[in-house]
PDB file of N, CA and C in Angstrom:
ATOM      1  N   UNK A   1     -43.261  63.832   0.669  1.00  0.00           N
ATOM      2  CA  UNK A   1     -44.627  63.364   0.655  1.00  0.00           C
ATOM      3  C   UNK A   1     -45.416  64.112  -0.426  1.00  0.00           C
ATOM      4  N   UNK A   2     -46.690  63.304  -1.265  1.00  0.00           N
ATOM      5  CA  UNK A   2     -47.301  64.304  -1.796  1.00  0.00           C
ATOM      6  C   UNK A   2     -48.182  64.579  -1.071  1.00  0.00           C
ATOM      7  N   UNK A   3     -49.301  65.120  -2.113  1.00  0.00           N
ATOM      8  CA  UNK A   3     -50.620  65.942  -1.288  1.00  0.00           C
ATOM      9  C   UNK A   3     -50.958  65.347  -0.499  1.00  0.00           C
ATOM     10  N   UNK A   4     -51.719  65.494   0.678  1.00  0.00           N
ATOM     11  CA  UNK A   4     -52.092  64.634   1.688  1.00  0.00           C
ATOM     12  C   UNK A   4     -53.687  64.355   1.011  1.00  0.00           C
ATOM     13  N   UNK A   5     -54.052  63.155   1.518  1.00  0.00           N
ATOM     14  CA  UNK A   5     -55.173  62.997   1.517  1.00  0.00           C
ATOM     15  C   UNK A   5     -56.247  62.411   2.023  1.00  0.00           C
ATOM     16  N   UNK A   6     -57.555  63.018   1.305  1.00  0.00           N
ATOM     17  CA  UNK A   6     -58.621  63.183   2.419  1.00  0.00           C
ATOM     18  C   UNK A   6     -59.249  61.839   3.507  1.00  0.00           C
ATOM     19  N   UNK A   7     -59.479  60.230   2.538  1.00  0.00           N
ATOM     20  CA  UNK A   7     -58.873  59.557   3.262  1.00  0.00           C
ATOM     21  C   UNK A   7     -58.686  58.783   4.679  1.00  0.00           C
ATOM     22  N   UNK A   8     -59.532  58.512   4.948  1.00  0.00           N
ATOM     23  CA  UNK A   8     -58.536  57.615   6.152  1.00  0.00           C
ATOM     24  C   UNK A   8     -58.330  55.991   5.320  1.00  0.00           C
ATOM     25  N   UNK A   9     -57.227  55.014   5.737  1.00  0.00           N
ATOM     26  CA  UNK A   9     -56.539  54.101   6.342  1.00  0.00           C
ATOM     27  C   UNK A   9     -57.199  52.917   6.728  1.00  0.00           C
ATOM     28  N   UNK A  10     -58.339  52.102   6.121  1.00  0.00           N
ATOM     29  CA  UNK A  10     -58.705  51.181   6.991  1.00  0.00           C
ATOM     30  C   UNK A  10     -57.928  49.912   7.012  1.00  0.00           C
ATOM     31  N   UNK A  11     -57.511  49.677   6.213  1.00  0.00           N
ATOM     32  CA  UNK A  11     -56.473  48.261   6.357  1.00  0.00           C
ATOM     33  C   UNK A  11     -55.160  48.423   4.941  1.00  0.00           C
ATOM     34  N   UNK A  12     -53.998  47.891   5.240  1.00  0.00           N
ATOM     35  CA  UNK A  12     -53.023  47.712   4.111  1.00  0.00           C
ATOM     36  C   UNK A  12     -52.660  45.644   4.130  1.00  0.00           C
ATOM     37  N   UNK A  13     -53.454  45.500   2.916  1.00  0.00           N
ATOM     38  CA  UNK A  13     -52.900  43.456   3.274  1.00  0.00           C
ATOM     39  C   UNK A  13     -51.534  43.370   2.130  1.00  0.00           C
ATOM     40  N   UNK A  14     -50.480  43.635   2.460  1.00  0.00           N
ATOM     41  CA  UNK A  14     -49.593  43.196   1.619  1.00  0.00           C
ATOM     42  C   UNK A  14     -49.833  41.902   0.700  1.00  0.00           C
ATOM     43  N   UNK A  15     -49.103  41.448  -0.147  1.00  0.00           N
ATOM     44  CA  UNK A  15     -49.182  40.731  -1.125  1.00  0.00           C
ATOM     45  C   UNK A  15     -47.820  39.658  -0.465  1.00  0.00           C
ATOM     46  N   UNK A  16     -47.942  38.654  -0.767  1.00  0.00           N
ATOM     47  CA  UNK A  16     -47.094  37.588  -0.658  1.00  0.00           C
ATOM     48  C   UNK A  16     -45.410  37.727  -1.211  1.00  0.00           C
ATOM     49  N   UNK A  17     -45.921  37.933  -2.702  1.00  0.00           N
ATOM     50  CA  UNK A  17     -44.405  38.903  -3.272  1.00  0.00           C
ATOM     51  C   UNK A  17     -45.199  40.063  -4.359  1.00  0.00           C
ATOM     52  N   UNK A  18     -44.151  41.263  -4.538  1.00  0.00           N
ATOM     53  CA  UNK A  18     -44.589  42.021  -5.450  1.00  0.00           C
ATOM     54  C   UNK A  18     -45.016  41.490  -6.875  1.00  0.00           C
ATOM     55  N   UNK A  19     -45.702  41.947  -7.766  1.00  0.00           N
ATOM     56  CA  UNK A  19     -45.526  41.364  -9.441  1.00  0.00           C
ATOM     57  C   UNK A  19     -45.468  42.713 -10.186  1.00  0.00           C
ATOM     58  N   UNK A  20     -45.438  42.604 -11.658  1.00  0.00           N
ATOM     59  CA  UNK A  20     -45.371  43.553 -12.154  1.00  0.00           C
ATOM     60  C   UNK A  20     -46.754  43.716 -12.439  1.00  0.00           C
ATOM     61  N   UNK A  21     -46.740  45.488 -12.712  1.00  0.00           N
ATOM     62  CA  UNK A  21     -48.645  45.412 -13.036  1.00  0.00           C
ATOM     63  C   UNK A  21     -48.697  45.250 -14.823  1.00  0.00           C
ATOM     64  N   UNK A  22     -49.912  45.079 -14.745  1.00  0.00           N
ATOM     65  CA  UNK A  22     -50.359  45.024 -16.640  1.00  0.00           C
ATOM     66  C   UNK A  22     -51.461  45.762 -16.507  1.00  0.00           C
ATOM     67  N   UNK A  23     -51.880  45.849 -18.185  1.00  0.00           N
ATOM     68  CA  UNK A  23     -52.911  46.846 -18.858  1.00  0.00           C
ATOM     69  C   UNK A  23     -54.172  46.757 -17.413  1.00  0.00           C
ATOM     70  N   UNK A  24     -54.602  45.171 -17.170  1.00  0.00           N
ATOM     71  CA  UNK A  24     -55.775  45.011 -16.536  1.00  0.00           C
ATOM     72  C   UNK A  24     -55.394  44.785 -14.791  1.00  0.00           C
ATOM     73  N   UNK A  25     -54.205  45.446 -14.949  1.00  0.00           N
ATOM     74  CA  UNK A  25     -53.886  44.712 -13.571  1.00  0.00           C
ATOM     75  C   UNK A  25     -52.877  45.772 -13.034  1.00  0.00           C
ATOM     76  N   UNK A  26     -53.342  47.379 -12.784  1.00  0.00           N
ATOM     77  CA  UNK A  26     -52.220  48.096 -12.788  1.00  0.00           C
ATOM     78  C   UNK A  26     -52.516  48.918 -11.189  1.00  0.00           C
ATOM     79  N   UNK A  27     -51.800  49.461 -10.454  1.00  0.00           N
ATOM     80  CA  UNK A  27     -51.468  50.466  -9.400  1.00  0.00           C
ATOM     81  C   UNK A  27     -52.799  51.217  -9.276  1.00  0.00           C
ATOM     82  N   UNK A  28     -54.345  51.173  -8.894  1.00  0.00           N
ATOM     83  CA  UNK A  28     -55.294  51.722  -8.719  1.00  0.00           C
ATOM     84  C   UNK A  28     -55.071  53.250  -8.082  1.00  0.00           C
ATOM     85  N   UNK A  29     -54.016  53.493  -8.067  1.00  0.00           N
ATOM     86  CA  UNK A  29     -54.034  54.657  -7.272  1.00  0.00           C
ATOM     87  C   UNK A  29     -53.542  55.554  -7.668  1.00  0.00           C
ATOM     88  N   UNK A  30     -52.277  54.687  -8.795  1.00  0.00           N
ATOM     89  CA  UNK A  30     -51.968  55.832  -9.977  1.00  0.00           C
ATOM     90  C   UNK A  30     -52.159  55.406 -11.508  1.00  0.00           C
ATOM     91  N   UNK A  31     -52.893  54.495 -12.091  1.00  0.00           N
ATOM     92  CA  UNK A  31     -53.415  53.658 -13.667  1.00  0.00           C
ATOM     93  C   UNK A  31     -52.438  53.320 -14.022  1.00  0.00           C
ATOM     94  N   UNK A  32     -52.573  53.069 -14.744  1.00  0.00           N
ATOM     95  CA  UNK A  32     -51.902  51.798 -15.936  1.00  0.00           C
ATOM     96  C   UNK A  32     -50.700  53.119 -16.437  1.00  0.00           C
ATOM     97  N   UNK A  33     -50.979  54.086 -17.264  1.00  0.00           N
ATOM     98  CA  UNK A  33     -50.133  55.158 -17.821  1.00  0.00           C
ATOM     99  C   UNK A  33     -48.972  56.346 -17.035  1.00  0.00           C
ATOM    100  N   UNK A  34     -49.403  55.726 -15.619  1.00  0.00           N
ATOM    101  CA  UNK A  34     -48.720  56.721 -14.432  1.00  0.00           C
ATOM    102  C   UNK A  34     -48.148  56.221 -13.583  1.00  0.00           C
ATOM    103  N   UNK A  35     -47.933  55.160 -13.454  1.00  0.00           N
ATOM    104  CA  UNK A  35     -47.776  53.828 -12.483  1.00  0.00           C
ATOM    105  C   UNK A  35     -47.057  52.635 -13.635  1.00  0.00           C
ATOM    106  N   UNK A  36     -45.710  52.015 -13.372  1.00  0.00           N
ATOM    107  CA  UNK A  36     -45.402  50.614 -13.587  1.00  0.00           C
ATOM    108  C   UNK A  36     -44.537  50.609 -13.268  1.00  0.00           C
ATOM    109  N   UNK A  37     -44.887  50.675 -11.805  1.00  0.00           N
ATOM    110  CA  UNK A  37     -44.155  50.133 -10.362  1.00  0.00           C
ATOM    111  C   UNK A  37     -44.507  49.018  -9.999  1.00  0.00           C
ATOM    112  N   UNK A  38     -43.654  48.014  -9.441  1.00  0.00           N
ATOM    113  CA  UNK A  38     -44.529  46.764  -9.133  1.00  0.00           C
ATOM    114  C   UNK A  38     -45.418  46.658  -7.654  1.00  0.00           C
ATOM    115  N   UNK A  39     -46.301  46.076  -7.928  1.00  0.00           N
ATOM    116  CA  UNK A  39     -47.611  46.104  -6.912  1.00  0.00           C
ATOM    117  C   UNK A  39     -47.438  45.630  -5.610  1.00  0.00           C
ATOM    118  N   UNK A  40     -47.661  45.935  -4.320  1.00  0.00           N
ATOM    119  CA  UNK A  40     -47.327  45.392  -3.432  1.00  0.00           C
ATOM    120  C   UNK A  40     -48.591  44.870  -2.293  1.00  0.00           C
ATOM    121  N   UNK A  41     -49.312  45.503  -2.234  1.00  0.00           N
ATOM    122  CA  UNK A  41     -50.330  45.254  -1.578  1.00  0.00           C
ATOM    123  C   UNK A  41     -51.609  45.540  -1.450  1.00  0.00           C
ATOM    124  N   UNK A  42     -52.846  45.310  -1.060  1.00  0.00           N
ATOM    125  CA  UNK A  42     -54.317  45.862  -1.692  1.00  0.00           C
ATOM    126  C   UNK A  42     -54.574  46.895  -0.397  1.00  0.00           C
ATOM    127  N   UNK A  43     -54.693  48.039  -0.528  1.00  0.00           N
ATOM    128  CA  UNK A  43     -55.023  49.094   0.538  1.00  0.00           C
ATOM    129  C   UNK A  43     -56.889  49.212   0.434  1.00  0.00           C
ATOM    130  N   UNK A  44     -57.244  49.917   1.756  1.00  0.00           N
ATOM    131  CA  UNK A  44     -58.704  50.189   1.851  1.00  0.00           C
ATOM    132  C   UNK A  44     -59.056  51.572   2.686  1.00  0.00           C
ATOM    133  N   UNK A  45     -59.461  52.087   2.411  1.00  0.00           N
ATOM    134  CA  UNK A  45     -59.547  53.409   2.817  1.00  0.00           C
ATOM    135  C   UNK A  45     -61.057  53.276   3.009  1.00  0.00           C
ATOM    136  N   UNK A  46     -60.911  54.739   3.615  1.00  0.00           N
ATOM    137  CA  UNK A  46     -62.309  55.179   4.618  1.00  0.00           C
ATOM    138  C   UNK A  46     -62.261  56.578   4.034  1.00  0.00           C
ATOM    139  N   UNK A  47     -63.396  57.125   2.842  1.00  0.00           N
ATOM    140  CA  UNK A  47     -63.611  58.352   2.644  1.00  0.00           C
ATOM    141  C   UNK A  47     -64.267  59.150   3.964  1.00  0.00           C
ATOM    142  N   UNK A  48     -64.441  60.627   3.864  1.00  0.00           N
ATOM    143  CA  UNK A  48     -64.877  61.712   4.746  1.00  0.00           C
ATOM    144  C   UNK A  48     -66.142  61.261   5.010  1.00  0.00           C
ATOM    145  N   UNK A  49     -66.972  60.313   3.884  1.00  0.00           N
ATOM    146  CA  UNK A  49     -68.398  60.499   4.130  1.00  0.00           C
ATOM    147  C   UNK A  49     -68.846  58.962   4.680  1.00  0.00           C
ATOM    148  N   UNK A  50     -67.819  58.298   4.857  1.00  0.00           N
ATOM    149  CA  UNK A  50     -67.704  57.285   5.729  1.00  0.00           C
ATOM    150  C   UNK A  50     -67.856  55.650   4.751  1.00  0.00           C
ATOM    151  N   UNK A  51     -67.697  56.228   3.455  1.00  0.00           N
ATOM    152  CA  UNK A  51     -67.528  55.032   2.338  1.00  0.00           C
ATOM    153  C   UNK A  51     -66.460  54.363   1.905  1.00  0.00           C
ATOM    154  N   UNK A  52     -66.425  53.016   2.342  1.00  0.00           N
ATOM    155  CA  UNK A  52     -65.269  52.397   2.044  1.00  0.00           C
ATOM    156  C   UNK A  52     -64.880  52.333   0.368  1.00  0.00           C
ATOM    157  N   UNK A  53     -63.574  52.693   0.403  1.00  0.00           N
ATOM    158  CA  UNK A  53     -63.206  52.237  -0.862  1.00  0.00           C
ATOM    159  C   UNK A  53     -61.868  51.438  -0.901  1.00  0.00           C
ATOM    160  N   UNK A  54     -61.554  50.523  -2.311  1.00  0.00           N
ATOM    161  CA  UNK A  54     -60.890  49.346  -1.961  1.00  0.00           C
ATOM    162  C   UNK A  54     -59.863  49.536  -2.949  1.00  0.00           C
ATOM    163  N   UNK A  55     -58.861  50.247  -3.201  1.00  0.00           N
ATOM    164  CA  UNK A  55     -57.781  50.247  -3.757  1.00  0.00           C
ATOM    165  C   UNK A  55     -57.179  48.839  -4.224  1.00  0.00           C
ATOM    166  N   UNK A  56     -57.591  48.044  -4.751  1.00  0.00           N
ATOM    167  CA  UNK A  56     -56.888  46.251  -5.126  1.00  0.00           C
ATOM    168  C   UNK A  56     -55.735  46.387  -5.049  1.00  0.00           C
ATOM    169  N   UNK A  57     -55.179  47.506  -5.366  1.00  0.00           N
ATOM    170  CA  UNK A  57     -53.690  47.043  -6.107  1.00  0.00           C
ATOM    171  C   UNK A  57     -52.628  48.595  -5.534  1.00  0.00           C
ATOM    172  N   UNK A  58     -51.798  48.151  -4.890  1.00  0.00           N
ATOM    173  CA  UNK A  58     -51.507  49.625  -5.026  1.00  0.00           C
ATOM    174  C   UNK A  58     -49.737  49.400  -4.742  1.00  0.00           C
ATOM    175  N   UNK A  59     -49.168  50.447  -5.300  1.00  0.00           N
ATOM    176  CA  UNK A  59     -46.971  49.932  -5.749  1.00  0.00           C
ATOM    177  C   UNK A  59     -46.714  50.847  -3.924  1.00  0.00           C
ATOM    178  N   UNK A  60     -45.506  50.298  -3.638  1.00  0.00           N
ATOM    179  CA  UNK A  60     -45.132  50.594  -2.700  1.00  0.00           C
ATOM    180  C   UNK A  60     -44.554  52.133  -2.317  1.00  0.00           C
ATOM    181  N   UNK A  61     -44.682  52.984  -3.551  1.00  0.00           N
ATOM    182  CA  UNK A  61     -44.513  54.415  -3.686  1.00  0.00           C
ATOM    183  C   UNK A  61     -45.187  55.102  -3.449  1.00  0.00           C
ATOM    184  N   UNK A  62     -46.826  54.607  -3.458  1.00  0.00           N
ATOM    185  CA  UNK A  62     -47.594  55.257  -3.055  1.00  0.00           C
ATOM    186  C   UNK A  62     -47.820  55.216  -1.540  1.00  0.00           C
ATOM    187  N   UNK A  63     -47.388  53.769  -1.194  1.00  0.00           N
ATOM    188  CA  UNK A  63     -47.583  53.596   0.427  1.00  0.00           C
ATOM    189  C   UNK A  63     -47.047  54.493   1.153  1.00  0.00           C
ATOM    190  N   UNK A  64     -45.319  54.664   0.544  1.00  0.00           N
ATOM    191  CA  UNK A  64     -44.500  55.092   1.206  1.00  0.00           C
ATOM    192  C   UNK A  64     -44.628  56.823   0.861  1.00  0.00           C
ATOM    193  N   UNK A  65     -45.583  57.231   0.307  1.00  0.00           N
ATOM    194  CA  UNK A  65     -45.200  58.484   0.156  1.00  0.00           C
ATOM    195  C   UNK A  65     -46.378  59.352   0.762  1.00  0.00           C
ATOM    196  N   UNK A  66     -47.640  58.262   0.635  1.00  0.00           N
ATOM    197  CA  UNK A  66     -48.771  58.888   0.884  1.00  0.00           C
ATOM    198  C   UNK A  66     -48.734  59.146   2.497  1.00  0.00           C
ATOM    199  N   UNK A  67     -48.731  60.229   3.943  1.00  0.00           N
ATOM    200  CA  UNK A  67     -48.094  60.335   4.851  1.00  0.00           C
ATOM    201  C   UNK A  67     -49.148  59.119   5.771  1.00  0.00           C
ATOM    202  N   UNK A  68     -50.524  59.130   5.398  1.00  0.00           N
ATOM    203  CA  UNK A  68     -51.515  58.111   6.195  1.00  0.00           C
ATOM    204  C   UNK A  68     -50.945  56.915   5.968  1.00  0.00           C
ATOM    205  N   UNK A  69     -50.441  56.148   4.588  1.00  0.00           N
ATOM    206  CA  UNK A  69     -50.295  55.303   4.447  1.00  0.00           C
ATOM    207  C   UNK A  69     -48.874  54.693   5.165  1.00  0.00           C
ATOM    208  N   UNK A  70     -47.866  55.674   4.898  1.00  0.00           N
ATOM    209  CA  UNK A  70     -46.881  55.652   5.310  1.00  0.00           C
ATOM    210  C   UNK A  70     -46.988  55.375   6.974  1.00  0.00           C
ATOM    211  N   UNK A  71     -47.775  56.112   7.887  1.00  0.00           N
ATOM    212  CA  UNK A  71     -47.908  55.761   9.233  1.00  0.00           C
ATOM    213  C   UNK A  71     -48.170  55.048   9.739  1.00  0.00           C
ATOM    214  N   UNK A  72     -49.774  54.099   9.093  1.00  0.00           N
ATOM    215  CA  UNK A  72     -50.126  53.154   9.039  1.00  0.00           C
ATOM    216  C   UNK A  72     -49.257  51.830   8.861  1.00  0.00           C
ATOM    217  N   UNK A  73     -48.424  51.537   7.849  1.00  0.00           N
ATOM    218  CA  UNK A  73     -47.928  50.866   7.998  1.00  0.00           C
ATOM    219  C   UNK A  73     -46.550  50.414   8.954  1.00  0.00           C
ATOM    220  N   UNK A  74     -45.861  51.792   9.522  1.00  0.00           N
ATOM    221  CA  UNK A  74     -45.130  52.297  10.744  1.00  0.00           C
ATOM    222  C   UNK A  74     -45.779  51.536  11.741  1.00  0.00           C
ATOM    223  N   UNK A  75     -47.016  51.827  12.098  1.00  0.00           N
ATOM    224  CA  UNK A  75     -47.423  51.754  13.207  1.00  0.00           C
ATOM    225  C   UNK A  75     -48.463  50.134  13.667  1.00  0.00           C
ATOM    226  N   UNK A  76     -48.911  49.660  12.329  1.00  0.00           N
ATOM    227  CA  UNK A  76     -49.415  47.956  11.826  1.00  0.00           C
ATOM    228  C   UNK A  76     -47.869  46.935  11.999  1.00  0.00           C
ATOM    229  N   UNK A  77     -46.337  47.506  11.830  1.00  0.00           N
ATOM    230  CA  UNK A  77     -45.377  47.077  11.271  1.00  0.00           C
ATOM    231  C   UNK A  77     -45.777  45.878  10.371  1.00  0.00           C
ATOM    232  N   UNK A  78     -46.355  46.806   9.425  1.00  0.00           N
ATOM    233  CA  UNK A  78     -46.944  45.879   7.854  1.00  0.00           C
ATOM    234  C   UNK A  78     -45.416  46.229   7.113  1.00  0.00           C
ATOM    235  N   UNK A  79     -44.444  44.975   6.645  1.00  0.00           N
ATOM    236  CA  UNK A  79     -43.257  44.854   6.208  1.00  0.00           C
ATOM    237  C   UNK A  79     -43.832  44.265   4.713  1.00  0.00           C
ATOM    238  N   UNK A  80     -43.333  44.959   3.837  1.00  0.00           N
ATOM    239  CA  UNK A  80     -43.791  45.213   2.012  1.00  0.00           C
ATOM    240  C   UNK A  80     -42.715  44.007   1.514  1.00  0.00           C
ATOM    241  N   UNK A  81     -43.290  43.222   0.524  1.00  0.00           N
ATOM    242  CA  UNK A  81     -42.457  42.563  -0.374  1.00  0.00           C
ATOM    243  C   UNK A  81     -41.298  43.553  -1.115  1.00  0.00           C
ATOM    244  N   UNK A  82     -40.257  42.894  -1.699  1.00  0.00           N
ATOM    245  CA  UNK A  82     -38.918  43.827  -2.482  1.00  0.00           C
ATOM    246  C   UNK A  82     -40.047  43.858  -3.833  1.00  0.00           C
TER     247      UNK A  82
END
């Protein structure tokens, strides 16, 4: 797992099938230059100060690695496109 983070979990909507990301269309969670993994689903999180934020796009490495995300979807049994 990496760093944990701060974070909460409000919804993961998988994507129908994965695609690959592009310049304008890349892994919000790790950019365009750190990320070209293909995309799997749009995550939404709940910061500390109670502000939603909306991740559009995010590769299934991050799901699976991030430990909230990872549980969340354990526990939703949200099943990821290949």
């Amino acid at each position: 797992m990496t760093a944990p983070m701060l974070s909460d979990i409000e919804s993961i909507q998988p994507f129908p099938a994965a695609h690959a990301p592009k310049p304008d269309a890349a892994c919000s969670a790790h950019g365009w230059k750190a990320c070209q993994r293909p995309l799997v689903a749009e995550a939404v999180l709940r910061e500390p100060s109670g502000t939603l934020v909306r991740y559009r796009r995010v590769c299934s490495h991050w799901l699976k690695t991030q430990e909230k995300a990872a549980q969340h979807i354990d526990e939703q049994g949200i099943v990821l496109p290949d």
